[in-house]
Protein backbone atom coordinates (compact mmCIF):
# COMPACT_ATOMS: atom_id res chain seq x y z
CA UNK A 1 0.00 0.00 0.00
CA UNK A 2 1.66 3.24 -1.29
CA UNK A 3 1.80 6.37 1.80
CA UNK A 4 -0.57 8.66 -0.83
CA UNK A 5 -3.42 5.56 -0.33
CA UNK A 6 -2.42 4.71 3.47
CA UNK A 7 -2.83 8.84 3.83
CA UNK A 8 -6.15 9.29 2.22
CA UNK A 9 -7.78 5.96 4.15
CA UNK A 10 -6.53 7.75 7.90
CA UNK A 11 -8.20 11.16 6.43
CA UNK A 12 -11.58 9.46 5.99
CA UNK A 13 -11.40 7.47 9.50
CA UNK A 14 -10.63 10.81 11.06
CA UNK A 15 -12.78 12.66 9.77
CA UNK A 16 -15.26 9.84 10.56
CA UNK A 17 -13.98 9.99 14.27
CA UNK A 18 -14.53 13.84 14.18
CA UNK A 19 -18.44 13.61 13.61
CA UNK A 20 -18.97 12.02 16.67
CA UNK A 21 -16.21 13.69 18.81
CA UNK A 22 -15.88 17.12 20.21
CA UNK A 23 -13.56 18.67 22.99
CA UNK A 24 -15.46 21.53 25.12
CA UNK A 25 -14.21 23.61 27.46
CA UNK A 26 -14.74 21.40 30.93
CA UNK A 27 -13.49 18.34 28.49
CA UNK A 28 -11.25 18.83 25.99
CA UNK A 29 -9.86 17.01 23.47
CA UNK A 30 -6.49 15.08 23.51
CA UNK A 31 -5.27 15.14 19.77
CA UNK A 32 -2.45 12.55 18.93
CA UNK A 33 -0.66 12.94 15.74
CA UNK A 34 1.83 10.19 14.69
CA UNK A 35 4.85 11.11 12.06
CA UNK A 36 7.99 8.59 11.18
CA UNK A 37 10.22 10.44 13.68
CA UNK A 38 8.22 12.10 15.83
CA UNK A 39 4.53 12.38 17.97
CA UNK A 40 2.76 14.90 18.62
CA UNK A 41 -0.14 15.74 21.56
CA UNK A 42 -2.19 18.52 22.31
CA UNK A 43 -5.24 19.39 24.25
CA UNK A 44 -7.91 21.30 22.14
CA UNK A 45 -10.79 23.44 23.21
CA UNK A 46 -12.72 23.03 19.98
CA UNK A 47 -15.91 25.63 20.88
CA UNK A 48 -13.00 28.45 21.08
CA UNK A 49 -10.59 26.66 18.26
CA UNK A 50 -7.68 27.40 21.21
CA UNK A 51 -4.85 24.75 22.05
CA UNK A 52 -4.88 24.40 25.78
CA UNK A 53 -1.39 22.77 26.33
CA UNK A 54 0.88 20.66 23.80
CA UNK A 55 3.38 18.52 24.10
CA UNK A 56 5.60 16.42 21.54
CA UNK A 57 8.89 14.52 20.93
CA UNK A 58 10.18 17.70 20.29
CA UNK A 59 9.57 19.50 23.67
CA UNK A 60 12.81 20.84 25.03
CA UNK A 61 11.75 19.65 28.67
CA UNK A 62 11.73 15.96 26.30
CA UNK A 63 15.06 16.19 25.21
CA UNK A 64 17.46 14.97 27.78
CA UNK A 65 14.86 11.80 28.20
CA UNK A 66 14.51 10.71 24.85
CA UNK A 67 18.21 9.53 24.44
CA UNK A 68 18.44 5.81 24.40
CA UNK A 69 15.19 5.14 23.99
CA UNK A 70 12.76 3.35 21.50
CA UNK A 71 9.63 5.79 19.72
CA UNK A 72 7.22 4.28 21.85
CA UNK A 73 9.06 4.82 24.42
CA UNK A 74 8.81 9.01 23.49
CA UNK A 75 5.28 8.26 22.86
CA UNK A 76 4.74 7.57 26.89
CA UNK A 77 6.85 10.17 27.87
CA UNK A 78 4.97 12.30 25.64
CA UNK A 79 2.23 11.50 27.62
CA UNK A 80 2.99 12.32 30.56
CA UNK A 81 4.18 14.82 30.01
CA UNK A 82 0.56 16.34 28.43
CA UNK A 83 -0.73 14.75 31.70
CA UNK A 84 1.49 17.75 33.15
CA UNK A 85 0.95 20.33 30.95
CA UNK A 86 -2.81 20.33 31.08
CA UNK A 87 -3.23 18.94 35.00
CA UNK A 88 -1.36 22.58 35.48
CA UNK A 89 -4.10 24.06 33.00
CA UNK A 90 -6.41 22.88 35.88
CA UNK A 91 -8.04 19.92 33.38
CA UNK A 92 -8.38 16.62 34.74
CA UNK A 93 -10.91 15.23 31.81
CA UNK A 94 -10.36 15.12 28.32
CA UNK A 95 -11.75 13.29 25.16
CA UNK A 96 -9.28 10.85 23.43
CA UNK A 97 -9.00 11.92 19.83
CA UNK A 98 -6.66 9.05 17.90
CA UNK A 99 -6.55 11.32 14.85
CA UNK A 100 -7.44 8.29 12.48
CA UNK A 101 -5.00 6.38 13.81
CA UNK A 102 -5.25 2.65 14.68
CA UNK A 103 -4.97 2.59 18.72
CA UNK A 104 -1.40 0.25 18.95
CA UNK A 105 1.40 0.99 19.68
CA UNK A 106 2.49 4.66 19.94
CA UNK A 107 -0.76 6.17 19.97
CA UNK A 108 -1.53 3.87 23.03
CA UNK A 109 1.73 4.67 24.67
CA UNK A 110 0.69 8.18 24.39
CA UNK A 111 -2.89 7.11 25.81
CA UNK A 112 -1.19 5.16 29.08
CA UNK A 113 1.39 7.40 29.43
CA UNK A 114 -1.23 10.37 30.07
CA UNK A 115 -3.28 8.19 31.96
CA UNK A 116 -0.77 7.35 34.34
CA UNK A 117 0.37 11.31 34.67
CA UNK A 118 -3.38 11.28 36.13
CA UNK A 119 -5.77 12.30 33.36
CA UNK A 120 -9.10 10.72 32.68
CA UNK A 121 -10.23 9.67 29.69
């Protein structure tokens, strides 16, 4: 399967996903976005269109941590570190958005990882 077709098909799941799922202000929505190198997080309010807190591989409070490690690996500490970011926003629920993503393997690291930094979801 070429990456133009394997594109396209996690475009139509997400925007599938997005019919049914919506952050608001007292729940927001935890966006994961999955690249070769790197993952991405952030916490949306979607009524305002504003990015509450956002966190990635590329974080500089990451980048002492990510050295010797494997990408899921990141992914948790990704988490967790979202966990952080928006726990200090004063948001303790959020809405899991997977982005069209299949939930395995990073995306779920990034899932437990936030869940163990003590968000609910």
């Amino acid at each position: 399967m070429s990456d133009k077709v394997r594109n396209s098909s996690r475009i139509r799941r997400k925007r599938s996903i997005r019919k049914r799922l919506s952050g608001t202000t007292e729940r927001p929505r935890l966006s994961v976005f999955r690249s070769c190198k790197h993952i991405y997080a952030q916490v949306i309010d979607d009524t305002t269109g504003s990015t509450l807190a956002a966190a990635s591989t590329k974080s500089p409070e990451l980048r002492d941590q990510l050295a010797g490690k494997n990408k899921t690996e990141h992914a948790a500490l990704v988490g967790a570190l979202i966990a952080q970011k928006t726990l200090a926003a004063e948001i303790s629920q959020v809405v899991f958005d997977r982005n069209g993503f299949i939930y395995h393997g990073r995306v779920k690291a990034v899932a437990d990882g936030a869940r163990e930094g003590g968000l609910q979801f």
